[in-house]
PDB file of N, CA and C in Angstrom:
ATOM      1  N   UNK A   1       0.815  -1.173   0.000  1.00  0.00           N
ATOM      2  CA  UNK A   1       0.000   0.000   0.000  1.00  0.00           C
ATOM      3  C   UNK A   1       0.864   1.243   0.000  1.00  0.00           C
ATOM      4  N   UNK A   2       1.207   1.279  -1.118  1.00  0.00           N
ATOM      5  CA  UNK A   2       2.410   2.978  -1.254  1.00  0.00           C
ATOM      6  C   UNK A   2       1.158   4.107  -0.663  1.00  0.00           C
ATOM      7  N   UNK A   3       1.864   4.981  -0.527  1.00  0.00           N
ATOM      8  CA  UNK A   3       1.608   6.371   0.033  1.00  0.00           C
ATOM      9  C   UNK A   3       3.112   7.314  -0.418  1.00  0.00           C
ATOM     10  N   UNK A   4       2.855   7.908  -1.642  1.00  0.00           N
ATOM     11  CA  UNK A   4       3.692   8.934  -1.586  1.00  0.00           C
ATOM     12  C   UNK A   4       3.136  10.289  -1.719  1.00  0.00           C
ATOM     13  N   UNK A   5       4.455  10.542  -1.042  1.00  0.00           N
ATOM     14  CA  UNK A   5       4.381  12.079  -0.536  1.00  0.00           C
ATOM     15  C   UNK A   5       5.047  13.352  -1.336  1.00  0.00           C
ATOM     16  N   UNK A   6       4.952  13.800  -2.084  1.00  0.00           N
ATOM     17  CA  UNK A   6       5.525  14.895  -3.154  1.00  0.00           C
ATOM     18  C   UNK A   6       5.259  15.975  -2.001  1.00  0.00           C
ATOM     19  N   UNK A   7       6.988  16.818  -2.670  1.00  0.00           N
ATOM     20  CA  UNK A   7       6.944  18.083  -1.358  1.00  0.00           C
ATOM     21  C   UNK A   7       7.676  19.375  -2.992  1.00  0.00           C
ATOM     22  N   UNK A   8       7.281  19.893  -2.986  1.00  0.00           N
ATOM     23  CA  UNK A   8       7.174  20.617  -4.242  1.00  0.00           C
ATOM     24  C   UNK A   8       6.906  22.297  -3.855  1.00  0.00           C
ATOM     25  N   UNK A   9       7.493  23.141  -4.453  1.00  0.00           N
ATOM     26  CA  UNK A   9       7.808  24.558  -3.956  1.00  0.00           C
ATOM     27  C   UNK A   9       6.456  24.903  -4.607  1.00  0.00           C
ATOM     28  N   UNK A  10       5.545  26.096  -4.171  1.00  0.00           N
ATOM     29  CA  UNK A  10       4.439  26.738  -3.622  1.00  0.00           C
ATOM     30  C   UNK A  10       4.142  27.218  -5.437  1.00  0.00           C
ATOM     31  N   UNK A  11       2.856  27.584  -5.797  1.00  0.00           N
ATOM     32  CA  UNK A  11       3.006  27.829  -7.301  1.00  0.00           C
ATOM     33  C   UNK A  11       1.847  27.019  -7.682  1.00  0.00           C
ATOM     34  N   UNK A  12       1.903  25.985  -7.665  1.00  0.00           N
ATOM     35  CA  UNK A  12       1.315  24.844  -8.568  1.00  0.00           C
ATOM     36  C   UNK A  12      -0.507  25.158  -8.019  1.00  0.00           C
ATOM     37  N   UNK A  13      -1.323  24.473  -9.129  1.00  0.00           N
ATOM     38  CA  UNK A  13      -2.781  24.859  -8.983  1.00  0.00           C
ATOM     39  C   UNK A  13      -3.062  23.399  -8.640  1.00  0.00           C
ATOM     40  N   UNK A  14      -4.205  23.714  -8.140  1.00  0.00           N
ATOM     41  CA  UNK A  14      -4.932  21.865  -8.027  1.00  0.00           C
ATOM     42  C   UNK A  14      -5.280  21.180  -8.945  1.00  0.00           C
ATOM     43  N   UNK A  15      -5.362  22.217  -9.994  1.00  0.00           N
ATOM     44  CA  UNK A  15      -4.711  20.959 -11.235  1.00  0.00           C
ATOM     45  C   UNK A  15      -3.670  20.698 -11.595  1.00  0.00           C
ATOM     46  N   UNK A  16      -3.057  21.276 -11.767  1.00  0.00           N
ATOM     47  CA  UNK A  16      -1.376  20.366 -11.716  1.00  0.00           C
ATOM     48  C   UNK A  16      -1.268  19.678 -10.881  1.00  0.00           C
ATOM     49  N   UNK A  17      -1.472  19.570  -9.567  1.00  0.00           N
ATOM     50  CA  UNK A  17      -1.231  19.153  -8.848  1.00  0.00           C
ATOM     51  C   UNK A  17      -2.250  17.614  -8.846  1.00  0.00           C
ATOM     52  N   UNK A  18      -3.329  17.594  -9.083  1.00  0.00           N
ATOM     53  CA  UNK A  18      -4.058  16.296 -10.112  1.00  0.00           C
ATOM     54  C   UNK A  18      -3.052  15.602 -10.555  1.00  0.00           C
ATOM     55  N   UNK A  19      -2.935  16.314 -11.750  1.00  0.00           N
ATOM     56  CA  UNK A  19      -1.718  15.562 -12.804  1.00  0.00           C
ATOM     57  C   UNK A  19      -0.654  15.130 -12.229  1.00  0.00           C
ATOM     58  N   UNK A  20      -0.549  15.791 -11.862  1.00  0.00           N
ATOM     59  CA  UNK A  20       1.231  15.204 -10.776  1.00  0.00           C
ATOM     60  C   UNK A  20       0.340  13.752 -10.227  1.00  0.00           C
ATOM     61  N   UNK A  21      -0.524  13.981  -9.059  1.00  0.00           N
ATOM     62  CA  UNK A  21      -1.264  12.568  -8.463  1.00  0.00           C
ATOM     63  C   UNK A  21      -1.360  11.670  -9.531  1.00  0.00           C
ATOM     64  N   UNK A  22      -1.393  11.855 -10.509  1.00  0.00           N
ATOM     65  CA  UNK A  22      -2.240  10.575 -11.585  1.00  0.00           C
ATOM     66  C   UNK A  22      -1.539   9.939 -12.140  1.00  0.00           C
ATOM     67  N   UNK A  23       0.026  10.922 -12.571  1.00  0.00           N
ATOM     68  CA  UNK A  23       0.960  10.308 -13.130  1.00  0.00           C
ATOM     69  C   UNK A  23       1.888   9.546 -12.472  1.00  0.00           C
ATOM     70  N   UNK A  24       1.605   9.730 -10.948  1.00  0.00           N
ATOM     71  CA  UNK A  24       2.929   9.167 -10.013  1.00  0.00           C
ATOM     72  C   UNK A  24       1.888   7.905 -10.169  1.00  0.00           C
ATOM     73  N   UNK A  25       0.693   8.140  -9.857  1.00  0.00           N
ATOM     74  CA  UNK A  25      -0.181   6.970  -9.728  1.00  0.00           C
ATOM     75  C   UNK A  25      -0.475   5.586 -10.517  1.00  0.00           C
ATOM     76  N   UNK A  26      -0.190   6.378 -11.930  1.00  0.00           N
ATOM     77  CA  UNK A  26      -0.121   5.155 -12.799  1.00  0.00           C
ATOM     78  C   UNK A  26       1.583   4.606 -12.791  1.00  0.00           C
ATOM     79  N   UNK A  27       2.690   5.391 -12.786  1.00  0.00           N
ATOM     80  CA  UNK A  27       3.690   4.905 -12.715  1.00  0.00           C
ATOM     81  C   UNK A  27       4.161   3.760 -11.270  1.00  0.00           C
ATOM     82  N   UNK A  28       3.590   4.400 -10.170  1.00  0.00           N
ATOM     83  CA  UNK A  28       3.675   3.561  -9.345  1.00  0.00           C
ATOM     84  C   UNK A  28       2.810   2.073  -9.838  1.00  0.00           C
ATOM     85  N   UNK A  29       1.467   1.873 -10.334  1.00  0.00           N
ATOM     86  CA  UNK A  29       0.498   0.986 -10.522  1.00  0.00           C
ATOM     87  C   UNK A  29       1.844  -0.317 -10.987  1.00  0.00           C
ATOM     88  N   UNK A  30       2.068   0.618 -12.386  1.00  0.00           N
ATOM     89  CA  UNK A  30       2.527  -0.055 -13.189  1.00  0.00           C
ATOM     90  C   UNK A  30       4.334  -0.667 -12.738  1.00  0.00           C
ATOM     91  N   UNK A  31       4.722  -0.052 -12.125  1.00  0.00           N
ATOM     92  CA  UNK A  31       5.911  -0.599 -11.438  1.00  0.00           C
ATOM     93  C   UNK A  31       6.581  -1.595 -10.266  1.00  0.00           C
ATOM     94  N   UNK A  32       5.253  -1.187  -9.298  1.00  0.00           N
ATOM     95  CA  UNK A  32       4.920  -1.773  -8.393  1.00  0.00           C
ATOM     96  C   UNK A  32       4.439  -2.898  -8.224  1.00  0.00           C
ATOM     97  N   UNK A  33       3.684  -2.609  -9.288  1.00  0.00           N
ATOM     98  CA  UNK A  33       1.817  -3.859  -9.897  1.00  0.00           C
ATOM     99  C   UNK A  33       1.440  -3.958  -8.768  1.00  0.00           C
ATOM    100  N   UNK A  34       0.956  -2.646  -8.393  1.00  0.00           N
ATOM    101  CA  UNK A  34      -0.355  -2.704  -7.360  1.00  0.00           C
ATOM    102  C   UNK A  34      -1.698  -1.844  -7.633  1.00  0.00           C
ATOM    103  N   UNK A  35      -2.878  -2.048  -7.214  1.00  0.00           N
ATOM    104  CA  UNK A  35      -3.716  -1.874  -8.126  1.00  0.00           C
ATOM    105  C   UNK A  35      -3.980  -0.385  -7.402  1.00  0.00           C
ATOM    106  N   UNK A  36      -4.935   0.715  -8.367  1.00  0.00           N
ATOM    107  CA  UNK A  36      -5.166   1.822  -8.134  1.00  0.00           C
ATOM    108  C   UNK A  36      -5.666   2.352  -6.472  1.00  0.00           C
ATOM    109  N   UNK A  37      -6.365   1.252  -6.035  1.00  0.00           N
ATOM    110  CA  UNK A  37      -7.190   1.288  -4.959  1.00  0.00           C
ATOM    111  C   UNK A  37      -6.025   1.148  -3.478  1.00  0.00           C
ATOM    112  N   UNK A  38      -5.079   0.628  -3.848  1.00  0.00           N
ATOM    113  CA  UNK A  38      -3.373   0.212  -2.846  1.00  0.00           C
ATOM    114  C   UNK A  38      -2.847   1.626  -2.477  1.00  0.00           C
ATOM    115  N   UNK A  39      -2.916   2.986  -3.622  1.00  0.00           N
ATOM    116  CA  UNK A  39      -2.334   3.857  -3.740  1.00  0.00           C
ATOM    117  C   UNK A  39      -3.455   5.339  -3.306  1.00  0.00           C
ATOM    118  N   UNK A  40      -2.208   5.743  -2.628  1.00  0.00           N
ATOM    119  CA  UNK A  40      -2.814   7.218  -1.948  1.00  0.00           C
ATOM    120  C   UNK A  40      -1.420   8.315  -2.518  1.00  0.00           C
ATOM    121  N   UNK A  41      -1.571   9.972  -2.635  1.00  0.00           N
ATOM    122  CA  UNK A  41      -0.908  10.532  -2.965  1.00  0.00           C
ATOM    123  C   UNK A  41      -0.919  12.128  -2.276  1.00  0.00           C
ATOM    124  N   UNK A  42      -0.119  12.613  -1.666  1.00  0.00           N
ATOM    125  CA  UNK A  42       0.015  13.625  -0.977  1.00  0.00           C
ATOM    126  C   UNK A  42       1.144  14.604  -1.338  1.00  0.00           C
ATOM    127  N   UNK A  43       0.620  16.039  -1.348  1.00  0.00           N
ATOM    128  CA  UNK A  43       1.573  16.728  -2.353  1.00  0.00           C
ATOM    129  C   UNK A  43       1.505  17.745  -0.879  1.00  0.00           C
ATOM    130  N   UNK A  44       2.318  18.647  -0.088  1.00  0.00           N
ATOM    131  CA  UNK A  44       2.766  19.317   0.434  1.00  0.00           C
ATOM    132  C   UNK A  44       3.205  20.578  -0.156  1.00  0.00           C
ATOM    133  N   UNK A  45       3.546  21.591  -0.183  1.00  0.00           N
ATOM    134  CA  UNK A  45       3.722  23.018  -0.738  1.00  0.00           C
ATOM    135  C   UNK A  45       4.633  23.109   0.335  1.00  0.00           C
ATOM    136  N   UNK A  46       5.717  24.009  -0.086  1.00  0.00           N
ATOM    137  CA  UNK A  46       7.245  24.766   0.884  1.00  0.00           C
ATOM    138  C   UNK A  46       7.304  26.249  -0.008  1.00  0.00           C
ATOM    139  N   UNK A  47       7.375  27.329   0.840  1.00  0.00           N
ATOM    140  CA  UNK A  47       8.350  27.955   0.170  1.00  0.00           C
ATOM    141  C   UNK A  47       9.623  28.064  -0.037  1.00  0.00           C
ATOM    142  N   UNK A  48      10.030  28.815  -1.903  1.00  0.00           N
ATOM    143  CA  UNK A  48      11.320  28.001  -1.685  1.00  0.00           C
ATOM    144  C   UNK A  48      12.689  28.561  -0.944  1.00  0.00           C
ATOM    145  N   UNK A  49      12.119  29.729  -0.325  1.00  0.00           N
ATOM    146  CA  UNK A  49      13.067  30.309   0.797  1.00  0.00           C
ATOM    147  C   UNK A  49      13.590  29.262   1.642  1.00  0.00           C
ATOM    148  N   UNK A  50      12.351  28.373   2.537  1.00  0.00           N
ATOM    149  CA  UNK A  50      12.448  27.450   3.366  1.00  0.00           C
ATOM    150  C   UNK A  50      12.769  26.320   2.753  1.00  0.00           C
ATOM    151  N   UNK A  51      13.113  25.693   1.436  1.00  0.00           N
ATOM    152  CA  UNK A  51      13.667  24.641   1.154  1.00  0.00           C
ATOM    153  C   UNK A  51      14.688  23.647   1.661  1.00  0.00           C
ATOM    154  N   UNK A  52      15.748  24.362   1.704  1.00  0.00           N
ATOM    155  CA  UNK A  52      16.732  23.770   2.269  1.00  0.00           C
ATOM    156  C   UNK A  52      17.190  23.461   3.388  1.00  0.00           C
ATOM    157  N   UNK A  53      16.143  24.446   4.733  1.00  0.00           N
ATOM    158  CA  UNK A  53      15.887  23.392   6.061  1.00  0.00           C
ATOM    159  C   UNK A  53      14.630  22.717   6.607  1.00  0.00           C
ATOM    160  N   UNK A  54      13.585  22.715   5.406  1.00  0.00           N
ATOM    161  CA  UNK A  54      12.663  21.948   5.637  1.00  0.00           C
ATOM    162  C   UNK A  54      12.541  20.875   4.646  1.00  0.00           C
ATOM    163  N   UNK A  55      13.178  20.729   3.795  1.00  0.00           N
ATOM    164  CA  UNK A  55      12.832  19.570   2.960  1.00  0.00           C
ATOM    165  C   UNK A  55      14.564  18.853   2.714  1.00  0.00           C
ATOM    166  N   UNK A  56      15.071  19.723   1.790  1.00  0.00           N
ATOM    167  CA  UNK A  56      16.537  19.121   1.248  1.00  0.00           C
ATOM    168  C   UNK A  56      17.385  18.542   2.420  1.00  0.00           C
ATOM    169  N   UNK A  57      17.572  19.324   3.780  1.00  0.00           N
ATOM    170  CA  UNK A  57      18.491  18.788   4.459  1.00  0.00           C
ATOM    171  C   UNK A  57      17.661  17.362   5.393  1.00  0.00           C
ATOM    172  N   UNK A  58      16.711  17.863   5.651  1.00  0.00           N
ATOM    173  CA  UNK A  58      16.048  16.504   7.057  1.00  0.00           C
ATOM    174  C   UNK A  58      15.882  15.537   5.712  1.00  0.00           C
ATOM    175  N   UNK A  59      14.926  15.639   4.687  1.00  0.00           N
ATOM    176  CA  UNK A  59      14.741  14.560   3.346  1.00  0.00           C
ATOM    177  C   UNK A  59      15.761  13.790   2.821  1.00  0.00           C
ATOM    178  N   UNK A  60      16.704  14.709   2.334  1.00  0.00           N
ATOM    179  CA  UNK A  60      17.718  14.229   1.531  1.00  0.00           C
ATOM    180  C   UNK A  60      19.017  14.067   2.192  1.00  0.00           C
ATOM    181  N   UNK A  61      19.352  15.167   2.131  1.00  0.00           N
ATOM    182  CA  UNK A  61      20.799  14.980   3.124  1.00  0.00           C
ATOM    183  C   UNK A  61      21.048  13.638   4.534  1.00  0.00           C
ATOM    184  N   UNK A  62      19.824  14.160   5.157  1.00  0.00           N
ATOM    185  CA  UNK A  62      20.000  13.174   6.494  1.00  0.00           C
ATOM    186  C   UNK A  62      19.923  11.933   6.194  1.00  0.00           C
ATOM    187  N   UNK A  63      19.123  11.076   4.791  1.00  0.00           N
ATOM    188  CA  UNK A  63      18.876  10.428   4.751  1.00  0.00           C
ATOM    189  C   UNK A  63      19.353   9.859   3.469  1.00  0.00           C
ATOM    190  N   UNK A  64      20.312   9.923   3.312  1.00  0.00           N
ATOM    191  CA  UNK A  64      20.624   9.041   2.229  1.00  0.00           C
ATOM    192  C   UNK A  64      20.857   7.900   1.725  1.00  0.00           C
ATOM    193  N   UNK A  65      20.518   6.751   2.905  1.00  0.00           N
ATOM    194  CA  UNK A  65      20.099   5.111   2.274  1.00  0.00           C
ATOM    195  C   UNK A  65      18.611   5.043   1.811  1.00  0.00           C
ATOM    196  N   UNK A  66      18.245   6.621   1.894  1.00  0.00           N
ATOM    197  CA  UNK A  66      16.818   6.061   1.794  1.00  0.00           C
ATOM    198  C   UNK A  66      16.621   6.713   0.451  1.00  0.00           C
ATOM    199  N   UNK A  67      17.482   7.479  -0.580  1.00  0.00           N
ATOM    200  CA  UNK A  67      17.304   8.511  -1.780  1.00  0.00           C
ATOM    201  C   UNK A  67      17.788   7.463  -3.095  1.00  0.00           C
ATOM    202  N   UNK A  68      16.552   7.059  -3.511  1.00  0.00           N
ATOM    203  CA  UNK A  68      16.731   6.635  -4.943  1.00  0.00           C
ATOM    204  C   UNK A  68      17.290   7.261  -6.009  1.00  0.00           C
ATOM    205  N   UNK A  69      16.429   8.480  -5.916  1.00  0.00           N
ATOM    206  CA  UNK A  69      17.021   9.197  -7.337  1.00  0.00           C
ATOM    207  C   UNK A  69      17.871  11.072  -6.849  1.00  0.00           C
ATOM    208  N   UNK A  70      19.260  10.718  -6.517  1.00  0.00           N
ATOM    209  CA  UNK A  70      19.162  12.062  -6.052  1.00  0.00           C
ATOM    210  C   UNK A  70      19.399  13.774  -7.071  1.00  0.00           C
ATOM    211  N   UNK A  71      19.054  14.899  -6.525  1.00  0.00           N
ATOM    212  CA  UNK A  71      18.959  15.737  -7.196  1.00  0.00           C
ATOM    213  C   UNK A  71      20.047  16.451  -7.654  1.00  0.00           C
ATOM    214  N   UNK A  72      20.121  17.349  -8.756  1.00  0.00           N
ATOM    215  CA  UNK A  72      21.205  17.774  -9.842  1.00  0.00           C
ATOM    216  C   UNK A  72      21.886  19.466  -8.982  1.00  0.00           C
ATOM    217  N   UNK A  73      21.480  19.427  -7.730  1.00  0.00           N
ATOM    218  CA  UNK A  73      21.436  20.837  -7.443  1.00  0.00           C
ATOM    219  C   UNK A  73      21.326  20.903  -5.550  1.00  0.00           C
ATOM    220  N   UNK A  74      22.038  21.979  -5.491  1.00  0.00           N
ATOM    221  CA  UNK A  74      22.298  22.015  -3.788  1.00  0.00           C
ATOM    222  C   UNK A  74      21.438  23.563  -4.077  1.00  0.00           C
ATOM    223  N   UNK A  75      20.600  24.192  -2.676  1.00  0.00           N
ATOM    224  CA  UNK A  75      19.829  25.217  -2.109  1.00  0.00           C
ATOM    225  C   UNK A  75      20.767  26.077  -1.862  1.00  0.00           C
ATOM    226  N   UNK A  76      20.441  27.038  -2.402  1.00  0.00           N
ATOM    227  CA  UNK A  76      21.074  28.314  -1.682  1.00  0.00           C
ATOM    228  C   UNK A  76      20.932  28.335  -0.522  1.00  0.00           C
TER     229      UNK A  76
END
């Protein structure tokens, strides 16, 4: 039963933010092979002032056995 959590800088409308849900949703379905009903999706808003001690460092940094795909870019 995935549950992901998208944390994404402030901007985006609730429709994009749809799309974002639908596409993680089918990619997870299809990767996972678990069925639509297994999957939940939660998108969070940061500003991106606060990025880099609310998301990049506790998310990423602290945790790096846990970062599949990591990112191309360090926070001001």
């Amino acid at each position: 039963m995935p549950h992901i959590i998208v944390k994404i800088a402030v901007g985006r409308s609730d429709e994009n933010k749809h799309l974002i849900a639908t596409a993680l949703t089918k990619a997870i379905m299809h990767s996972a092979q678990v069925p639509d009903e297994a999957l939940s999706v939660s998108i969070e808003d940061f500003d991106p002032a606060e990025w880099g001690a609310k998301v990049f460092k506790p998310d990423i940094i602290d945790k790096p056995d846990l970062l599949y795909k990591k990112p191309g870019y360090t926070p001001a």
